[in-house]
Protein backbone atom coordinates (compact mmCIF):
# COMPACT_ATOMS: atom_id res chain seq x y z
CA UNK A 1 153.22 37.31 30.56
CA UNK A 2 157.12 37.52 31.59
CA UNK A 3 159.50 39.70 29.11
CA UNK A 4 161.82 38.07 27.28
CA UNK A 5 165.49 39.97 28.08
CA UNK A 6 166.66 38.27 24.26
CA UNK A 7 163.26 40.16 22.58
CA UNK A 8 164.08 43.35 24.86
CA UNK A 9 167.91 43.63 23.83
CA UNK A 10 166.27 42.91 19.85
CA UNK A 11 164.66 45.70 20.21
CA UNK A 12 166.68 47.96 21.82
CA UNK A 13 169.22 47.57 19.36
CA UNK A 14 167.06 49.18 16.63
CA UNK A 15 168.08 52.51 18.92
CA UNK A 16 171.35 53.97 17.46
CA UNK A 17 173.53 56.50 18.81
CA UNK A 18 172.48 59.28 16.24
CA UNK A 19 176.05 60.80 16.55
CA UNK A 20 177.85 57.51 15.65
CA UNK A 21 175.81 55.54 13.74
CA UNK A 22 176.35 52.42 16.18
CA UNK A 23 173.62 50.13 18.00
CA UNK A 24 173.30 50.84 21.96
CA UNK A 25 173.53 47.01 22.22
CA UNK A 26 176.42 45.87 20.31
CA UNK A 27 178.53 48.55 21.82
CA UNK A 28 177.63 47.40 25.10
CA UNK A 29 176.18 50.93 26.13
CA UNK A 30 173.05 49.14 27.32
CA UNK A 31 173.50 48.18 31.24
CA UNK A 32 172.21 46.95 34.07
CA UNK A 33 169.02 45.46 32.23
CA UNK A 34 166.28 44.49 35.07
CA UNK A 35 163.01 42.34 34.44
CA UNK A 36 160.12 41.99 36.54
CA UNK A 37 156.78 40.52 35.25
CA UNK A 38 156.14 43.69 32.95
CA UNK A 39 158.15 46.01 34.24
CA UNK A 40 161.96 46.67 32.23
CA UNK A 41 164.66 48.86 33.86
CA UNK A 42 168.06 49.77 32.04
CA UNK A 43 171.04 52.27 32.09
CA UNK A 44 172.63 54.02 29.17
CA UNK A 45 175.96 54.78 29.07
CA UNK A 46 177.40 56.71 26.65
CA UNK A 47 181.60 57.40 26.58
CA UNK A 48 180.71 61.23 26.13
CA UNK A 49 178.85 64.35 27.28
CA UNK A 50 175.43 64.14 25.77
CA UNK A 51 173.25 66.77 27.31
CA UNK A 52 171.23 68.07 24.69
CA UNK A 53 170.36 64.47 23.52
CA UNK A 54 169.46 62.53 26.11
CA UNK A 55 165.79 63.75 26.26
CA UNK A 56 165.47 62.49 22.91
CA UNK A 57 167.83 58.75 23.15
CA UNK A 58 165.52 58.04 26.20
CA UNK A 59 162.38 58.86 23.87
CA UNK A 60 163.74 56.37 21.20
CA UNK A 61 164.63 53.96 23.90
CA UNK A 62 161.19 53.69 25.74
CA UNK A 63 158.82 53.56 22.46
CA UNK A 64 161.65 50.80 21.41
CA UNK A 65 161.32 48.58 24.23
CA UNK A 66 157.39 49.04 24.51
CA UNK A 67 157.16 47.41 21.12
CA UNK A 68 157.89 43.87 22.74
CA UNK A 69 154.90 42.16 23.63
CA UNK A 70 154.51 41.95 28.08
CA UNK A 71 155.94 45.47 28.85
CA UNK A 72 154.46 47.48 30.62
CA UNK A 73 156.73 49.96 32.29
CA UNK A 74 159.96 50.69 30.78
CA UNK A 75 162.36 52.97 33.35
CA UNK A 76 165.34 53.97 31.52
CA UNK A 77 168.42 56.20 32.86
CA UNK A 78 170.67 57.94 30.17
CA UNK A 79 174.08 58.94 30.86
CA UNK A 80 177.86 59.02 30.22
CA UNK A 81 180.90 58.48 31.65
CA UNK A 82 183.69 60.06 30.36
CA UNK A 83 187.20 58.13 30.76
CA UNK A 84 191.12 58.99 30.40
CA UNK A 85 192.39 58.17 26.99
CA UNK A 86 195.98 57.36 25.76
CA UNK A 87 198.47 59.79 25.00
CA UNK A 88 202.32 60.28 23.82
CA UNK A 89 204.51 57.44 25.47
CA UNK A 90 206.52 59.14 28.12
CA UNK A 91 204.85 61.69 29.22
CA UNK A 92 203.65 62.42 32.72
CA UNK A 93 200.07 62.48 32.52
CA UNK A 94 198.51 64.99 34.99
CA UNK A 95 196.59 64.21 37.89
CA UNK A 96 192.68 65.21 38.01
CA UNK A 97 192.65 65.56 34.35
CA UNK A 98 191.36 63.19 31.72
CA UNK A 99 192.16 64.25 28.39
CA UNK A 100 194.28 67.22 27.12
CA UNK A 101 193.28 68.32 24.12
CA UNK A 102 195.45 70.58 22.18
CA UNK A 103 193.46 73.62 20.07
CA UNK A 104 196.37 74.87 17.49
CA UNK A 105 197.00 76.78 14.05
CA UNK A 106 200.27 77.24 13.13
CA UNK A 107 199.93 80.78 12.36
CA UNK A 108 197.93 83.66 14.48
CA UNK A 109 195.03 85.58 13.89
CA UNK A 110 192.87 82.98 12.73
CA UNK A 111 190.21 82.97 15.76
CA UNK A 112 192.02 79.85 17.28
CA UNK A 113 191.48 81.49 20.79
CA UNK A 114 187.71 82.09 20.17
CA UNK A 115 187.30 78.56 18.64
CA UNK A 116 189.02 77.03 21.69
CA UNK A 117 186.96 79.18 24.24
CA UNK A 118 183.72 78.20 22.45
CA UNK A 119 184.32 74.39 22.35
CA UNK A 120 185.14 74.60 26.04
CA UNK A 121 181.92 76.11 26.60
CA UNK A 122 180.30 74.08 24.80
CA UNK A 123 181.68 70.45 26.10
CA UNK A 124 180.54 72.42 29.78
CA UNK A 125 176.97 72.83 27.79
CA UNK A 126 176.92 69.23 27.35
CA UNK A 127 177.49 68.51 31.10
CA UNK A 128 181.78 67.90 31.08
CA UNK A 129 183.93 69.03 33.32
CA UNK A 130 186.01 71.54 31.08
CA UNK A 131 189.13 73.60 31.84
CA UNK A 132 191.00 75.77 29.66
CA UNK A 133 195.04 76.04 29.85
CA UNK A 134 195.82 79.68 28.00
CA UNK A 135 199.18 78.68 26.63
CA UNK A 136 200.03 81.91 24.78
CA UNK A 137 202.38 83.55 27.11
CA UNK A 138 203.22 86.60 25.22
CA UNK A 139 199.77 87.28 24.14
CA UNK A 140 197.38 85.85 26.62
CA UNK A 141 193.65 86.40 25.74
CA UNK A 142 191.62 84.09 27.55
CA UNK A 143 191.20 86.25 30.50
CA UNK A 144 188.83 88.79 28.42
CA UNK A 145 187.45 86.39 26.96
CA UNK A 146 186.07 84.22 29.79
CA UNK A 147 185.05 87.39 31.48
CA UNK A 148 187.67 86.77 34.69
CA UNK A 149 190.06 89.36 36.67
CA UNK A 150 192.03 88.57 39.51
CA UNK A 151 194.88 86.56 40.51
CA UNK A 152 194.86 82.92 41.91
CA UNK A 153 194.63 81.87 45.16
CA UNK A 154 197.25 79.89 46.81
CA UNK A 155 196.42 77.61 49.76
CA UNK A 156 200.27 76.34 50.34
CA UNK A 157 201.99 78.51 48.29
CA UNK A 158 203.29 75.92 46.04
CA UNK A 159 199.98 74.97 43.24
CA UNK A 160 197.38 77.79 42.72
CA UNK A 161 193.54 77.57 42.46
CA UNK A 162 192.25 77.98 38.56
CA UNK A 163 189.51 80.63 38.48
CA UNK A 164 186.03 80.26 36.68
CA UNK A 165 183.24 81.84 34.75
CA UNK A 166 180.91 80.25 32.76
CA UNK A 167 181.48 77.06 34.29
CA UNK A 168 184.86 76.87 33.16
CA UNK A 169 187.88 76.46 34.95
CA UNK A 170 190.88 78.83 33.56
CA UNK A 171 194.64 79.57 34.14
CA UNK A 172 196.66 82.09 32.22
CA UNK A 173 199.89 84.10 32.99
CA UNK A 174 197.17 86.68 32.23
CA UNK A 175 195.88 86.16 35.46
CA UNK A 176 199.54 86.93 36.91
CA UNK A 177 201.07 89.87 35.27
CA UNK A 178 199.56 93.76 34.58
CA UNK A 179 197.94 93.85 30.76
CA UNK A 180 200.05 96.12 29.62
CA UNK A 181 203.02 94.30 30.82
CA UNK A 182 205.43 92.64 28.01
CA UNK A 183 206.55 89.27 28.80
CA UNK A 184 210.33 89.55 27.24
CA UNK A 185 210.93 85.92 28.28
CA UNK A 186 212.64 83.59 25.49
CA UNK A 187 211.83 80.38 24.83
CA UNK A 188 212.94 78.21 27.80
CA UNK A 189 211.80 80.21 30.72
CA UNK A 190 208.36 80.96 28.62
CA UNK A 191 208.48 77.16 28.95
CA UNK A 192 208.85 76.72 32.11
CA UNK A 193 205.96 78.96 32.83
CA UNK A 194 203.89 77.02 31.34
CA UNK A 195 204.72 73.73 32.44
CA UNK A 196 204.16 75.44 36.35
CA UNK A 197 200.53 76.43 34.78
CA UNK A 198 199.93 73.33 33.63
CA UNK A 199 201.22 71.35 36.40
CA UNK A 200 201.05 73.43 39.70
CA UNK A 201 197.01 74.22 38.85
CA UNK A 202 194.90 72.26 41.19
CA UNK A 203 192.75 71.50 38.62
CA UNK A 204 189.05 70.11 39.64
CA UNK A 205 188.43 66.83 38.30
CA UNK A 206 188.43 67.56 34.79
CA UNK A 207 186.75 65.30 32.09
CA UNK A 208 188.50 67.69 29.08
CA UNK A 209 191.17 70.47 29.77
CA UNK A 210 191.64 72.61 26.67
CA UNK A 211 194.98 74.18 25.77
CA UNK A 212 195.02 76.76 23.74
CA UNK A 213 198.27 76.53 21.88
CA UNK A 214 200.50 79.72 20.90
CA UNK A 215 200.69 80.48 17.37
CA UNK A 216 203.46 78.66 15.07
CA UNK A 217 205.59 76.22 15.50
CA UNK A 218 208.80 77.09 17.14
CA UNK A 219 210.24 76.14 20.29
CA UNK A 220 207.36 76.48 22.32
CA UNK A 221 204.76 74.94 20.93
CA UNK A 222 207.26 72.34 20.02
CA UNK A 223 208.50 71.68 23.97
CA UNK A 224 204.52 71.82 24.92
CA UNK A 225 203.38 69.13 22.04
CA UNK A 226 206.46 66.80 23.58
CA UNK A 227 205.41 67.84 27.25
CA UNK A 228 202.27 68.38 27.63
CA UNK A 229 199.75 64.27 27.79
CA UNK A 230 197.63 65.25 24.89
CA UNK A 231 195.12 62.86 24.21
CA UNK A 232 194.66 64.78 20.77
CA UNK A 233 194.67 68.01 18.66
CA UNK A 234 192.25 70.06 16.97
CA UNK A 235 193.37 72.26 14.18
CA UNK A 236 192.17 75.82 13.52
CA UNK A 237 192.56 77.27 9.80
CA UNK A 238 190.81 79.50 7.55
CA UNK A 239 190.53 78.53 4.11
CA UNK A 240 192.81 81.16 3.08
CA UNK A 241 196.21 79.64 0.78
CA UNK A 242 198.37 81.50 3.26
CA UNK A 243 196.71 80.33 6.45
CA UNK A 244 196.40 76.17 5.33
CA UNK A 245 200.31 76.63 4.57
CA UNK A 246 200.74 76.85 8.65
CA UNK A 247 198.13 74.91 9.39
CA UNK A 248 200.03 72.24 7.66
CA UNK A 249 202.95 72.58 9.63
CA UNK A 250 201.01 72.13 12.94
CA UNK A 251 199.65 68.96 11.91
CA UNK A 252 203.13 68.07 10.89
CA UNK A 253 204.52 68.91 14.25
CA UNK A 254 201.87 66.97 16.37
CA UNK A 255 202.26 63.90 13.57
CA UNK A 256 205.85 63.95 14.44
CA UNK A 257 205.80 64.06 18.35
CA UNK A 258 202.80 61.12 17.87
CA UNK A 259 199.52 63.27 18.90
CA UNK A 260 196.86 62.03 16.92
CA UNK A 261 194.88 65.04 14.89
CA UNK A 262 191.14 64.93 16.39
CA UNK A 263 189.99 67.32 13.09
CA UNK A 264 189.93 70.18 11.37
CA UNK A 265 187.89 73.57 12.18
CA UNK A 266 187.38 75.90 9.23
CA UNK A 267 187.21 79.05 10.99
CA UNK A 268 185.84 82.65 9.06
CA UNK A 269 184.78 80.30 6.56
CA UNK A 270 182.10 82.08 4.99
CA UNK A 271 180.48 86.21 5.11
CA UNK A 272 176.73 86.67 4.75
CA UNK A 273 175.72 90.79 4.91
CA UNK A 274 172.87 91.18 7.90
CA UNK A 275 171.23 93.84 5.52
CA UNK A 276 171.07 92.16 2.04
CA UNK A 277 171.31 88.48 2.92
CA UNK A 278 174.66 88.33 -0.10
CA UNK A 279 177.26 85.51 0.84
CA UNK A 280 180.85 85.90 0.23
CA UNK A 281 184.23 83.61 0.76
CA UNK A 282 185.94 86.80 1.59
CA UNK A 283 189.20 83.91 2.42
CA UNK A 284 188.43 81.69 -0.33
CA UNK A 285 186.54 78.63 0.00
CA UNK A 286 186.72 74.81 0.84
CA UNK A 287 190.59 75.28 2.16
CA UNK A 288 189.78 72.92 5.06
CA UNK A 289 187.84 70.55 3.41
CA UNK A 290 190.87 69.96 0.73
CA UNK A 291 193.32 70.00 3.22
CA UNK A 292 191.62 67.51 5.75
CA UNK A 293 191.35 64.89 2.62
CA UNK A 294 194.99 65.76 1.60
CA UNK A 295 196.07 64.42 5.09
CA UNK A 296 193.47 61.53 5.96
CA UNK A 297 191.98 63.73 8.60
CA UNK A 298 188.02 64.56 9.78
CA UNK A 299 186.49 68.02 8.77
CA UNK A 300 185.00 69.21 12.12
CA UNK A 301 183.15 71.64 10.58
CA UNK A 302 182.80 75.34 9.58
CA UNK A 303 182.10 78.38 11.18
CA UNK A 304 181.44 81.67 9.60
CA UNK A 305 183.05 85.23 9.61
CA UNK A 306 180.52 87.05 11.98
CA UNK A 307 180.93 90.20 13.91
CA UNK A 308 178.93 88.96 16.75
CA UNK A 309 181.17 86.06 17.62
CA UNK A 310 183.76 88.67 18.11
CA UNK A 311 181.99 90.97 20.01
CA UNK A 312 180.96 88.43 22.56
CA UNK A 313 184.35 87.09 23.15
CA UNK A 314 185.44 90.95 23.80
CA UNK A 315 183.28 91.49 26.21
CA UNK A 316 183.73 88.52 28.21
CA UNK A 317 180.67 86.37 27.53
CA UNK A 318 181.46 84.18 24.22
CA UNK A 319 178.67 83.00 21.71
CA UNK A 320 177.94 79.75 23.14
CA UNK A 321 177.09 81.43 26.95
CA UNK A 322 175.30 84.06 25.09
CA UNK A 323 173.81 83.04 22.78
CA UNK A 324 173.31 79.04 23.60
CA UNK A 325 170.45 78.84 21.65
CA UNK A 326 171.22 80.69 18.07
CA UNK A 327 172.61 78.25 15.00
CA UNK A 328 176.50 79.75 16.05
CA UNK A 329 176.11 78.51 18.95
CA UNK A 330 174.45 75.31 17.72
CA UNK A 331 177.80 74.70 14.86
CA UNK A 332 180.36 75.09 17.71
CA UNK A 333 178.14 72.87 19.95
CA UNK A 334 178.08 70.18 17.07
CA UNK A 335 182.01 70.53 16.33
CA UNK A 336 182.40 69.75 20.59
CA UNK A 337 180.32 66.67 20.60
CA UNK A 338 182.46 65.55 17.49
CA UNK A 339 185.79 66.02 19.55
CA UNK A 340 184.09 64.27 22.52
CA UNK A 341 182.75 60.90 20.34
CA UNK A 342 186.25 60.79 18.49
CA UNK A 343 187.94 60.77 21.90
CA UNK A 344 185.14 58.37 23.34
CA UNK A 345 186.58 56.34 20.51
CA UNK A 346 190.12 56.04 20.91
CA UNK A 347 192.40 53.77 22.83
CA UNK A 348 191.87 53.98 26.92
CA UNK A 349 194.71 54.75 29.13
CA UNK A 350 195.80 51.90 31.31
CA UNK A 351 198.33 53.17 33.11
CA UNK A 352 196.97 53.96 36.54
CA UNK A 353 196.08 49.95 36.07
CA UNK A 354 199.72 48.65 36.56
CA UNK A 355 201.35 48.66 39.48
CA UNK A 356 204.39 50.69 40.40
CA UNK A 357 207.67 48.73 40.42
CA UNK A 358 210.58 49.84 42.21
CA UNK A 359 213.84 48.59 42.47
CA UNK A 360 216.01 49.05 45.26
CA UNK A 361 219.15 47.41 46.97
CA UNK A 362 219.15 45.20 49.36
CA UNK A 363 222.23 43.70 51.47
């Protein structure tokens, strides 16, 4: 009895993506769909890293297509394919990179560094190709907290070579000055820096570089949101009154320069004692939630006030490569695949599409 592909693709589309929502079929995810006599062959391709899932999709997908009378054998591959996305008109994107995503707060010391760190580990858990741009030049931290010493190598003495730990690749003026060295630059020459970091790193292929913004918004993070090809930005807050005030402004700023804001990370969110098990909104509670509906934006999620996280990212090993398995882990896993599905989502870049026009005099 032959298949019928119509009945097969019927079925199939009973399978949705259990992060979106959406139907494998309708979204044209479902590829390369082979028939013979009993036998059924397909791809999946999903427009993020998926890891963790696809043991599971290809579970659904299998028991879904056996339901159609004549099959027999059902082969099915699952994977992704992760593609550049637009960004600000203007600016020059950067070569072996896909998407720039911009991790900011508007105001320091609310664990935007260890946020950023962890969702770059955890888009690497997922199977990208992740790379982390520390952008704070007077206060670097990325260094201790991806475990990495040294300085970068230099094959031509013009771009350097971005080291790596934990599967990561990193760059930070960290990596080029002594720690106890004060970088008394001012604002244009800190810029400049940091556009040679960005741009004269021979970055590997990346599906997702991370930049982790400097706190505020003054000239710096100002010249790097107008700079910089960000394909979007993630905001980091705690639900403290005095923290969502900044916060606030840094979505303003990247409104205003025309990055879209991926989300919202509540960050020290919530305190629960190891020894008695009491919880307590030591910085108030629900801040990010009211001020993601107040500007029309997604509430990533919330991660709690826990001495481990910070002990980890001390000593060089952050929760997500140390604890990969434990529900901390799991929340900043879940906010990453979030980021990943809303860039999946938005508008492709084209522009390595149209050809290059040049105009030039003739006699």
């Amino acid at each position: 009895m032959s298949v019928s592909e119509q009945a097969l693709l019927k079925a199939l589309q009973t399978v949705v993506d259990p992060n979106t929502g959406a139907d494998l079929v309708s979204t044209k995810q479902v590829k390369n769909l082979r028939v013979e006599g009993g036998d059924v062959a397909f791809d999946v391709e999903l427009g993020y890293p998926a890891k963790s899932q696809v043991a599971s999709l290809r579970k659904a997908l299998i028991a879904a297509a056996r339901t159609v009378a004549g099959v027999e054998n059902v082969s099915v591959n699952v994977g992704w394919k992760v593609v550049a996305h637009g960004v600000q008109r203007g600016v020059q994107l950067l070569p072996r990179v896909k998407n720039v995503i911009a991790v900011a707060s508007g105001k320091g010391g609310v664990g935007k560094s260890t946020t950023a760190v962890n969702l770059a580990l955890a888009l690497a858990a997922e199977g990208a190709r992740v790379g982390i741009l520390d952008a704070d030049i007077y206060g670097p931290s990325q260094p201790m907290m991806m475990g990495i010493t040294g300085r970068p190598e230099s094959a031509d003495g013009q771009t350097m070579e971005p080291l790596e730990n934990h599967g990561v690749q990193v760059m930070s003026i960290g990596f080029l000055v002594d720690d106890d060295q004060a970088m008394i630059w001012r604002g244009p020459m800190a810029t400049q820096a940091l556009d040679q970091l960005l741009r004269q790193t021979n970055w590997g292929d990346l599906d997702y570089l991370l930049v982790d913004m400097p706190p505020g918004t003054g000239d710096i993070a100002l010249t790097l949101s107008q700079r910089v090809p960000l394909t979007g930005a993630v905001i980091v807050t705690t639900p403290q009154d005095i923290a969502l005030i900044d916060a606030k402004k840094g979505i303003s700023m990247f409104q205003k320069v025309g990055v879209p804001i991926l989300g919202i990370v509540e960050n020290m969110a919530v305190y629960c004692c190891p020894n008695c098990g009491h919880v307590e909104h030591i910085f108030g509670a629900d801040g990010g939630a009211k001020m993601a509906a107040q500007f029309g934006v997604d509430m990533l999620g919330s991660l709690p006030l826990n001495m481990g996280i910070r002990v980890q990212a001390d000593s060089g090993t952050p929760t997500v490569a140390a604890q990969p398995d434990g529900e901390i882990a799991k929340l900043y896993m879940a906010v990453a695949r979030t980021v990943a599905i809303k860039i999946a989502a938005r508008a492709k870049d084209y522009s390595s599409k149209f050809p290059t026009i040049t105009v030039s005099k003739t006699t």
